[in-house]
C-alpha atoms as a PDB file:
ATOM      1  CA  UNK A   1     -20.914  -2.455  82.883  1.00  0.00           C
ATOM      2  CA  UNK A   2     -21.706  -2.910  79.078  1.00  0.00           C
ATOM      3  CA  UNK A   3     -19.699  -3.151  75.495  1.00  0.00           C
ATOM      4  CA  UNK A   4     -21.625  -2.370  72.971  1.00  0.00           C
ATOM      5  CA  UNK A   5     -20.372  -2.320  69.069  1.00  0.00           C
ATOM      6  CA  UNK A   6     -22.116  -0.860  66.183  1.00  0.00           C
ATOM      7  CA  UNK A   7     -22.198   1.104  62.827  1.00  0.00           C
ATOM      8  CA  UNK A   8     -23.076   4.251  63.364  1.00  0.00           C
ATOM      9  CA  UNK A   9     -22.244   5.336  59.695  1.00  0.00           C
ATOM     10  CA  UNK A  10     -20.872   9.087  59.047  1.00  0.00           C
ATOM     11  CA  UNK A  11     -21.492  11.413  62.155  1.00  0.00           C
ATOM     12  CA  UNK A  12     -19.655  14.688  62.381  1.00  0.00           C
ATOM     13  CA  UNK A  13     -18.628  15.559  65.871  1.00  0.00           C
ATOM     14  CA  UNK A  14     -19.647  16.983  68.054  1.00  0.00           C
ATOM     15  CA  UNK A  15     -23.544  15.833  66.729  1.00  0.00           C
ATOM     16  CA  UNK A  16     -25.632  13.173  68.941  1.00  0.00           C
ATOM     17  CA  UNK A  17     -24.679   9.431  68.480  1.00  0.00           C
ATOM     18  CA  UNK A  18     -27.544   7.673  69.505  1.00  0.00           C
ATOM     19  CA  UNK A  19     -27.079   4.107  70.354  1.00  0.00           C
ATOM     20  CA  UNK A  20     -29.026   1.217  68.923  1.00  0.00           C
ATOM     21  CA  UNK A  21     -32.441   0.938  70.055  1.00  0.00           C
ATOM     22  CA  UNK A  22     -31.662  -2.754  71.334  1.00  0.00           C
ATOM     23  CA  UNK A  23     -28.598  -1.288  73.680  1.00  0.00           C
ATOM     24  CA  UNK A  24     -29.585  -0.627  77.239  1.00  0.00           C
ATOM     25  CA  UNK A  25     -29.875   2.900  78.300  1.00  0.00           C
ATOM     26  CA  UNK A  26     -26.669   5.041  79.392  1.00  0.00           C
ATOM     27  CA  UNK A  27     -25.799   6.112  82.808  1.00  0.00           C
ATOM     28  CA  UNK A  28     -22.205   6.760  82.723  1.00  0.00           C
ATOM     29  CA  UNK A  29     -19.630   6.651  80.230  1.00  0.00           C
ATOM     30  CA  UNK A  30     -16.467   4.950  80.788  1.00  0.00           C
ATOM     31  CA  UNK A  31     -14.724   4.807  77.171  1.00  0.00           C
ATOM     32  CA  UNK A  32     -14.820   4.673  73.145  1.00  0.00           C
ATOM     33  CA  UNK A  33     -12.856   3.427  70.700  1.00  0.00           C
ATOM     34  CA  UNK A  34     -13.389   3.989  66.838  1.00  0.00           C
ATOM     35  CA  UNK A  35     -12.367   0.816  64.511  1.00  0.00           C
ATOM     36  CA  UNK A  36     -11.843   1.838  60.353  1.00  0.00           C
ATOM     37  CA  UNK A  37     -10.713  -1.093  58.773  1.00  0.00           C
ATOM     38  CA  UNK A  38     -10.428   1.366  55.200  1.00  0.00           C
ATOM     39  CA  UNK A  39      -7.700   2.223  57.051  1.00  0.00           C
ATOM     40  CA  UNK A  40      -5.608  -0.893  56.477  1.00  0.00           C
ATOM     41  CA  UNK A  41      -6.269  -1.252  52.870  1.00  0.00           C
ATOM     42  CA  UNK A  42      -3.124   0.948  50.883  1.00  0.00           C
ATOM     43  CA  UNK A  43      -3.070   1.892  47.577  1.00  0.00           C
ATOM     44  CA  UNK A  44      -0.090   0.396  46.111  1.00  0.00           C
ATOM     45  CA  UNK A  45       1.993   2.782  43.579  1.00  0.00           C
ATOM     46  CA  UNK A  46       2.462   1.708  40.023  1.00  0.00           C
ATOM     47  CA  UNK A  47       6.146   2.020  40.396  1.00  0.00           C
ATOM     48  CA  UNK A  48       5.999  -0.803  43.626  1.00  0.00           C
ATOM     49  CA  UNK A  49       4.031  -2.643  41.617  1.00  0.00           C
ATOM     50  CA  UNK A  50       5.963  -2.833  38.256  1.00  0.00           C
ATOM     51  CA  UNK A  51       8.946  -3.660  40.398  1.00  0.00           C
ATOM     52  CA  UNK A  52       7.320  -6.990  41.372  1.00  0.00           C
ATOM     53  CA  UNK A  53       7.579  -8.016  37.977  1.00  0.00           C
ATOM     54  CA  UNK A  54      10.377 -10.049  36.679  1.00  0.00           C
ATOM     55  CA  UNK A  55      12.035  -9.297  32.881  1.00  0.00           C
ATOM     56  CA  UNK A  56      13.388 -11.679  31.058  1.00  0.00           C
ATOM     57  CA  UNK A  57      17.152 -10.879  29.487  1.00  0.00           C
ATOM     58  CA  UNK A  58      16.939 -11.332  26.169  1.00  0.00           C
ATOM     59  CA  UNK A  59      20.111 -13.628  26.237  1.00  0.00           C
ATOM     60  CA  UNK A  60      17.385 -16.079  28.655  1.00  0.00           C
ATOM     61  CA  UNK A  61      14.921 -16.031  25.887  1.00  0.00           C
ATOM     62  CA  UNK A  62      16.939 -16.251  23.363  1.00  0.00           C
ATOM     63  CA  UNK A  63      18.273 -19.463  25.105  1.00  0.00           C
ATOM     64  CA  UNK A  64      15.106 -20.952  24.791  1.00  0.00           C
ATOM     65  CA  UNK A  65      14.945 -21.027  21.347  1.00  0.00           C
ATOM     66  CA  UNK A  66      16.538 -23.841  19.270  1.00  0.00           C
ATOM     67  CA  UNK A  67      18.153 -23.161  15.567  1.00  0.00           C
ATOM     68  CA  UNK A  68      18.423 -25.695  13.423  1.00  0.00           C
ATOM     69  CA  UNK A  69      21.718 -26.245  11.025  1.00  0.00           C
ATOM     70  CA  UNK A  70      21.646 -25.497   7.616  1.00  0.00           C
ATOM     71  CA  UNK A  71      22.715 -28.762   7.131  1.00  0.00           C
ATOM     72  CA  UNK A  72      19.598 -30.400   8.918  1.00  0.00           C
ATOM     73  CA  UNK A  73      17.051 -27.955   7.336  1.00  0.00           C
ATOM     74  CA  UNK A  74      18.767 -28.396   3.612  1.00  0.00           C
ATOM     75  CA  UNK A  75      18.908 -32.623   4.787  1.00  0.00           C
ATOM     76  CA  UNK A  76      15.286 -32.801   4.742  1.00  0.00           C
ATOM     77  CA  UNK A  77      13.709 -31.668   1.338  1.00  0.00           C
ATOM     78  CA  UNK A  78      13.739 -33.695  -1.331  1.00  0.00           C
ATOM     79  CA  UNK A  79      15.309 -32.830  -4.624  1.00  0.00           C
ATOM     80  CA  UNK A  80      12.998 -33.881  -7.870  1.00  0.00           C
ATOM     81  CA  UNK A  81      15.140 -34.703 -10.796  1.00  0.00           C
ATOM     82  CA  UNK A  82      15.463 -32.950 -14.042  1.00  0.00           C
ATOM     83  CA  UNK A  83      13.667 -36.352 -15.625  1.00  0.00           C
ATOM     84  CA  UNK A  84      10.989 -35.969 -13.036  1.00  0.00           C
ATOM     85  CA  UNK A  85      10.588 -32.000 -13.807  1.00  0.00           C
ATOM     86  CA  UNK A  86      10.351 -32.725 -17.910  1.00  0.00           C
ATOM     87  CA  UNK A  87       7.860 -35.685 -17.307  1.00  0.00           C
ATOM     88  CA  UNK A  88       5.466 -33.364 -15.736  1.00  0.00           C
ATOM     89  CA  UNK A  89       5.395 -30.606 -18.639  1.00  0.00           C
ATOM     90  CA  UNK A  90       3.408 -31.117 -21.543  1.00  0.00           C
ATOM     91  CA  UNK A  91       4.745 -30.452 -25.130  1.00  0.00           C
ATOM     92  CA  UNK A  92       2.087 -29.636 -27.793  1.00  0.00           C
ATOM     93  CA  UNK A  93       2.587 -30.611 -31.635  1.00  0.00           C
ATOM     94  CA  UNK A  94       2.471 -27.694 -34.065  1.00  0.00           C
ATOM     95  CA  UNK A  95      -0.956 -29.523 -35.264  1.00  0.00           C
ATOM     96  CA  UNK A  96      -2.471 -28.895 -31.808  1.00  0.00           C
ATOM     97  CA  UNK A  97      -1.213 -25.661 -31.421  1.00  0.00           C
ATOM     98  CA  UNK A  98      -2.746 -24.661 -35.260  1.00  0.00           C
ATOM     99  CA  UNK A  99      -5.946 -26.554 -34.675  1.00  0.00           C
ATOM    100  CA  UNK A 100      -6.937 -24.672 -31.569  1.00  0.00           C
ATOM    101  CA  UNK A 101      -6.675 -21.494 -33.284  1.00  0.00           C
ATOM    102  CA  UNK A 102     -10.145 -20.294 -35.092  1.00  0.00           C
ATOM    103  CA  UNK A 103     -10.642 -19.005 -38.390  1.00  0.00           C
ATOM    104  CA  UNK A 104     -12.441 -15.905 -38.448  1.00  0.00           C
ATOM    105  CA  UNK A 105     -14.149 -15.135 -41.980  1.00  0.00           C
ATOM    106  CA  UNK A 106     -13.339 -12.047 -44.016  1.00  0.00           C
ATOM    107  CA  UNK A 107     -14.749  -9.120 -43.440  1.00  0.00           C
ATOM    108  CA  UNK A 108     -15.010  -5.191 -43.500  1.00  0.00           C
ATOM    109  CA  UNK A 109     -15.862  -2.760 -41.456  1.00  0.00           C
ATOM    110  CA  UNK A 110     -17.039   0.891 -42.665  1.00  0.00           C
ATOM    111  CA  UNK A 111     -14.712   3.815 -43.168  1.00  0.00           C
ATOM    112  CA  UNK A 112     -16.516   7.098 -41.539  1.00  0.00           C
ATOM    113  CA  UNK A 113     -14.628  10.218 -43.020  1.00  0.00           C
ATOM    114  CA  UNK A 114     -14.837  13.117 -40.282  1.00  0.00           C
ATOM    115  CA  UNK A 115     -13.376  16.722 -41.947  1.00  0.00           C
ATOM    116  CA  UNK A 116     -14.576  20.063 -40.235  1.00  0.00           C
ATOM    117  CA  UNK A 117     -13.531  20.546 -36.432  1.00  0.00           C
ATOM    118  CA  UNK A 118     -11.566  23.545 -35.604  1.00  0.00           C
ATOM    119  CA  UNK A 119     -11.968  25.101 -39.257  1.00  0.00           C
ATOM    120  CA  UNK A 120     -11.944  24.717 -42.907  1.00  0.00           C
ATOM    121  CA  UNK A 121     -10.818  20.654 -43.710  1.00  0.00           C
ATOM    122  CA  UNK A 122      -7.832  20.670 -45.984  1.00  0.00           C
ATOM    123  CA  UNK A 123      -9.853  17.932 -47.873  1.00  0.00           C
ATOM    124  CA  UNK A 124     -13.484  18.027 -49.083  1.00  0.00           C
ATOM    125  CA  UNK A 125     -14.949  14.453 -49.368  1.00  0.00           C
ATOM    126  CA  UNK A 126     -18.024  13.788 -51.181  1.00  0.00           C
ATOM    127  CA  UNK A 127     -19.570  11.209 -54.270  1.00  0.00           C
ATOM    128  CA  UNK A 128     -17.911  11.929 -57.153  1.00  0.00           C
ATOM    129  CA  UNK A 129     -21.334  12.759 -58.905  1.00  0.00           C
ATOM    130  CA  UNK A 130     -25.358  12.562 -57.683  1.00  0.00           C
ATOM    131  CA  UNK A 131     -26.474   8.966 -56.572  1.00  0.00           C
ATOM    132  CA  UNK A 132     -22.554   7.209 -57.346  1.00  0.00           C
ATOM    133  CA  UNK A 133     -21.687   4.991 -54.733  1.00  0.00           C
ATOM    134  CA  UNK A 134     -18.216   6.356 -54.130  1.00  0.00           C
ATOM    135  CA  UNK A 135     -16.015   8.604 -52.381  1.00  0.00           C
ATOM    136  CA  UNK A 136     -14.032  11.563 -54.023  1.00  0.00           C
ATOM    137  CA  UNK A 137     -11.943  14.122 -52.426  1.00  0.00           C
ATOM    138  CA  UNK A 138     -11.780  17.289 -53.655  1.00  0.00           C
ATOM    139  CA  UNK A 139      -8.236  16.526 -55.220  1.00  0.00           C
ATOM    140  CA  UNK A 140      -9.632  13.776 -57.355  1.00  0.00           C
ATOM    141  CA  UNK A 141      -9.313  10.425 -55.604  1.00  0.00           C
ATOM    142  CA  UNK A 142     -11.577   8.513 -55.564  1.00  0.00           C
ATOM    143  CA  UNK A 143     -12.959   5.438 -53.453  1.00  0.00           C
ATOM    144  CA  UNK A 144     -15.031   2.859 -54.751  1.00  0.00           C
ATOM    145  CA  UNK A 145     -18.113   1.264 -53.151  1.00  0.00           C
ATOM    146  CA  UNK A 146     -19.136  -2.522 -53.294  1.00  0.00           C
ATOM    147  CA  UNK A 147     -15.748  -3.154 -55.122  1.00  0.00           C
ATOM    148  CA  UNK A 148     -13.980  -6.473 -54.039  1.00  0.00           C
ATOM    149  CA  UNK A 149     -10.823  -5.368 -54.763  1.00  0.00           C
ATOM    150  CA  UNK A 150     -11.373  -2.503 -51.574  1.00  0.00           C
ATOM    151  CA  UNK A 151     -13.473   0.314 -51.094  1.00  0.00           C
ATOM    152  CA  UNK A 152     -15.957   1.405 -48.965  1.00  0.00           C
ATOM    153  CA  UNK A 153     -18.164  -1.600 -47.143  1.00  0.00           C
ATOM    154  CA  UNK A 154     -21.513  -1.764 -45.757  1.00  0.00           C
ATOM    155  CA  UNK A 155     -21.266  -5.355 -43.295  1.00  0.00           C
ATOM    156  CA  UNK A 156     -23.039  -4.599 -40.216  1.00  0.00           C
ATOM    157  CA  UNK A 157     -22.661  -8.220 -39.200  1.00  0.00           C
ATOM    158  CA  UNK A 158     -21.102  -9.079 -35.460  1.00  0.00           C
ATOM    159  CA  UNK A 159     -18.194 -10.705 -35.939  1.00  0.00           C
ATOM    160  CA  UNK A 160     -18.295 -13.532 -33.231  1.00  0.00           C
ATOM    161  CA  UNK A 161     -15.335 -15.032 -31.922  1.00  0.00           C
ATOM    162  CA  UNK A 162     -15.541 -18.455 -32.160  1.00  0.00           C
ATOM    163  CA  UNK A 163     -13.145 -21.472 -30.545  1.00  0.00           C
ATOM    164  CA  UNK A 164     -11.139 -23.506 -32.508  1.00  0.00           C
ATOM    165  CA  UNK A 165     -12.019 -26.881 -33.537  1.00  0.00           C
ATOM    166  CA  UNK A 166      -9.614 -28.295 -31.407  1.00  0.00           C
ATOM    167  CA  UNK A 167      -9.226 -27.171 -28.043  1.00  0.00           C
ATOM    168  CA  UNK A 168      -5.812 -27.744 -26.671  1.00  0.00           C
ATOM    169  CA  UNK A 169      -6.180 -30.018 -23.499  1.00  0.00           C
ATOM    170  CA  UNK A 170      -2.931 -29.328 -20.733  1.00  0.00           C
ATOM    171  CA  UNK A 171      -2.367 -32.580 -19.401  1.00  0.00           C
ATOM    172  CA  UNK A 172       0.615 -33.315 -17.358  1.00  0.00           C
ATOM    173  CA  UNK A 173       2.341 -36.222 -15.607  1.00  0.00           C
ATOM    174  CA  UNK A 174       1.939 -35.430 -11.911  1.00  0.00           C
ATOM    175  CA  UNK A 175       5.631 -34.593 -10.200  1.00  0.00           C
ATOM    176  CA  UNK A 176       5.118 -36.434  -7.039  1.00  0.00           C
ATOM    177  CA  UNK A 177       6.107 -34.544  -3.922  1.00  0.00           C
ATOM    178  CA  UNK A 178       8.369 -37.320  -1.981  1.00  0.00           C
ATOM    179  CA  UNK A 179       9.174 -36.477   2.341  1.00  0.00           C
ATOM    180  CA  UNK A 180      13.030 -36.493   2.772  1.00  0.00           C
ATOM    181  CA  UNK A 181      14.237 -39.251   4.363  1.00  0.00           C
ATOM    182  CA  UNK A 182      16.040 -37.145   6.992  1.00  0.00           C
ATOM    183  CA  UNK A 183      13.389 -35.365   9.585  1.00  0.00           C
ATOM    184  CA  UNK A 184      13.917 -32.421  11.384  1.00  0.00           C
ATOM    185  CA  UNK A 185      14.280 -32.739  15.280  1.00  0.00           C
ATOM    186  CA  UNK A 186      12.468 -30.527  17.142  1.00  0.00           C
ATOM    187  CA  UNK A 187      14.370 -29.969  20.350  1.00  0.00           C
ATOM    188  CA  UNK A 188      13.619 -27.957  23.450  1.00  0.00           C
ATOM    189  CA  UNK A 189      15.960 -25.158  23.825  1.00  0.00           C
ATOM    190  CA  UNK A 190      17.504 -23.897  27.404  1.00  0.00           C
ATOM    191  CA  UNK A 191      14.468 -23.657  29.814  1.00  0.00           C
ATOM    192  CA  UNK A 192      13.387 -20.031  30.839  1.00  0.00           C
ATOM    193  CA  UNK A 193      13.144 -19.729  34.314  1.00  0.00           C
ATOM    194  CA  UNK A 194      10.489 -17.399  35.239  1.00  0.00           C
ATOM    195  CA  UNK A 195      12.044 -15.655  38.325  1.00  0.00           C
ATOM    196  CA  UNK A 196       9.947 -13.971  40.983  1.00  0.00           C
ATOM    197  CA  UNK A 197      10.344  -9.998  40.803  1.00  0.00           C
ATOM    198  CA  UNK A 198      10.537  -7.664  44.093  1.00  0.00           C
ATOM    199  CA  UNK A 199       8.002  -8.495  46.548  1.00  0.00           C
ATOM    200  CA  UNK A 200       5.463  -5.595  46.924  1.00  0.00           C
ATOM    201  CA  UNK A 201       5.083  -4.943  50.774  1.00  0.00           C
ATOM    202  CA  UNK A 202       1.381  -4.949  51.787  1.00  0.00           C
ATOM    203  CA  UNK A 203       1.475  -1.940  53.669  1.00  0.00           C
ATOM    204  CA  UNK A 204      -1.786  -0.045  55.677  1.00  0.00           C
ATOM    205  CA  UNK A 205      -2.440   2.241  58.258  1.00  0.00           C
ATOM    206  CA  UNK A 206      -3.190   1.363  61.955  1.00  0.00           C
ATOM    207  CA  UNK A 207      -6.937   0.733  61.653  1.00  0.00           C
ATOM    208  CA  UNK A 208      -7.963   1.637  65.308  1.00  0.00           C
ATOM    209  CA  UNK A 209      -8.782   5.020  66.070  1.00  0.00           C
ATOM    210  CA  UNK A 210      -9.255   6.761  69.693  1.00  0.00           C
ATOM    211  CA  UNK A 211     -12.024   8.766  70.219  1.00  0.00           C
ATOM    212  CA  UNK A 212     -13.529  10.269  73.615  1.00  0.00           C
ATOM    213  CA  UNK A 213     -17.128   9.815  74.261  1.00  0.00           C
ATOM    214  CA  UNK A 214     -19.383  12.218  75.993  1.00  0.00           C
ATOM    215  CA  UNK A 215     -22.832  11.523  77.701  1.00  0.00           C
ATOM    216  CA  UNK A 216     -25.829  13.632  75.852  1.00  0.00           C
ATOM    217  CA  UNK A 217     -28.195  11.827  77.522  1.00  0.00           C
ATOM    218  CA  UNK A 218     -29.900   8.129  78.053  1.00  0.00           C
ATOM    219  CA  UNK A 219     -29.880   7.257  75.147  1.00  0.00           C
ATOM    220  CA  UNK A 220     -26.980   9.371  72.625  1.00  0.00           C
ATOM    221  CA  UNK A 221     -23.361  10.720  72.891  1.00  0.00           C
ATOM    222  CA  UNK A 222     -21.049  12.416  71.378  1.00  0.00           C
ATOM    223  CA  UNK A 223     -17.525  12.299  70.293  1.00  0.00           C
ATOM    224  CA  UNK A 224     -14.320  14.394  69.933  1.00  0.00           C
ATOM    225  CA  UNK A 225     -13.597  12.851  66.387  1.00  0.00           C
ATOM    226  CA  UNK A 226     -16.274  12.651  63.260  1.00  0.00           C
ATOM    227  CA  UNK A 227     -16.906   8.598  62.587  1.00  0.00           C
ATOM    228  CA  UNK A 228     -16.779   7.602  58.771  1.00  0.00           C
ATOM    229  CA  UNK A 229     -18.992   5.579  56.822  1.00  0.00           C
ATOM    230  CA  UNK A 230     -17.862   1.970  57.830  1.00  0.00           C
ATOM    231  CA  UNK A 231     -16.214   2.675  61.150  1.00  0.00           C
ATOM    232  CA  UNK A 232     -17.252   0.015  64.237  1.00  0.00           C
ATOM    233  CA  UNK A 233     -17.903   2.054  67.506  1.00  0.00           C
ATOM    234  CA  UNK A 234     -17.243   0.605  70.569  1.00  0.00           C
ATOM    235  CA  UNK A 235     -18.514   2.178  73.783  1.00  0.00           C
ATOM    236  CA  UNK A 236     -17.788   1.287  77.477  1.00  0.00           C
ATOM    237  CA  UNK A 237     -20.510   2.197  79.991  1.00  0.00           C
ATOM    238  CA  UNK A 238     -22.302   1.922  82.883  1.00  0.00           C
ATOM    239  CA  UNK A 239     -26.214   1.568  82.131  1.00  0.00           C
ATOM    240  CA  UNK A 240     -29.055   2.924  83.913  1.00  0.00           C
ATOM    241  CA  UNK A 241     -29.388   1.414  87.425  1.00  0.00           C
ATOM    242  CA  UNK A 242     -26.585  -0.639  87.784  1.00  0.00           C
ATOM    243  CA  UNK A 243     -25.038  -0.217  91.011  1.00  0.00           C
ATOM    244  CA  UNK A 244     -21.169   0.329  92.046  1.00  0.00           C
ATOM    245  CA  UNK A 245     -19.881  -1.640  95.100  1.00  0.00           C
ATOM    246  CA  UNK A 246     -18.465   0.508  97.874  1.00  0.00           C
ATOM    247  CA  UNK A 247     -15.655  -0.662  99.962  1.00  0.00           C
END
């Protein structure tokens, strides 16, 4: 009698089996038995699985967190003085403030007369006779060029802002940042304890499958059930030749 186990990958039934080329040849078949281990491997639902997961109350976490007093947080800064404060600030003299200040020279800049959109102007501008350097409008005043007193000015000159002779310099006396005497204690707070959740059951279906084998022939069979990629086949038989005792 021989046991033979193999892989005979996805047959549909009733099709020919045939056994492995290494198996000896069939005379009479005794039994079968499919084994599909997918079938012990479950899926397990989100809900099972989300249920093995412990939450944390918010009263637990909250535990675990220290506050500190007023009192100890206002205990450790330091207070500068109002001496200490005015040391560090600066106060200019008039005379620095004035001398940093530039002098720009006099100058003009020209007067452009425009008269004429959307109509008639109310005013006519114009010199007050051929080649005078001046400026009349049509009601009689007039502008003078070149005069010192005011006029009209030709300086095309930039006029370039210069610094003063005297920049201001901002120096201070450094306010000294001092660590409070009194420290802060960092304590731990209430330990969380990280509890286990529901245990999700490992659960799978019974991975052996029966199946009933029929002889084709020396060397292939058939079953009543289609084998799936994976599945181990056992067969039971009786191979060519072997002999049966009689009593």
């Amino acid at each position: 009698m021989k046991r033979i186990r193999w892989v005979p990958g996805n047959i549909v039934s009733p099709n020919d089996i045939a056994l492995p080329v290494t198996a000896p040849r069939l005379g009479t078949v005794i039994g079968a038995e499919i084994t599909r281990p997918a079938a012990g491997l479950a899926d397990h639902p989100a809900a099972t699985v989300i249920l093995g997961i412990a939450d944390h109350l918010m009263a637990v976490v909250a535990l675990g967190v220290t506050q500190h007093t007023a009192a100890v947080v206002i205990a450790a800064l330091t207070t500068h003085t109002a001496a200490d404060i005015a040391a560090a600030i600066v106060v200019h003299t008039d005379d620095e403030v004035v001398d940093a200040i530039a002098d720009h020279a006099v100058h003009s800049h020209d007067l452009l007369v425009f008269a004429g959109a959307g109509g008639a102007p109310a005013e006519a501008f114009g010199a007050s006779a051929p080649t005078a350097a001046n400026i009349q409008s049509a009601t009689g005043q007039t502008v003078n060029g070149a005069d010192a007193d005011g006029g009209v000015q030709n300086n095309g000159a930039a006029q370039a802002h210069a610094d003063g002779a005297n920049p201001l310099v901002h120096t201070s006396a450094a306010l000294v940042h001092v660590v409070s005497a009194v420290d802060v204690a960092h304590v731990a707070g209430a330990a969380a304890v990280h509890a286990d959740g529901i245990p999700v059951p490992h659960v799978g279906g019974d991975p052996v499958v029966g199946a009933t084998a029929i002889m084709v022939d020396a060397d292939n069979i058939s079953l009543n059930v289609d084998t799936l990629v994976g599945d181990l086949l056992t067969l039971v038989y009786q191979e060519v030749g072997d002999r049966v005792a009689v009593s």
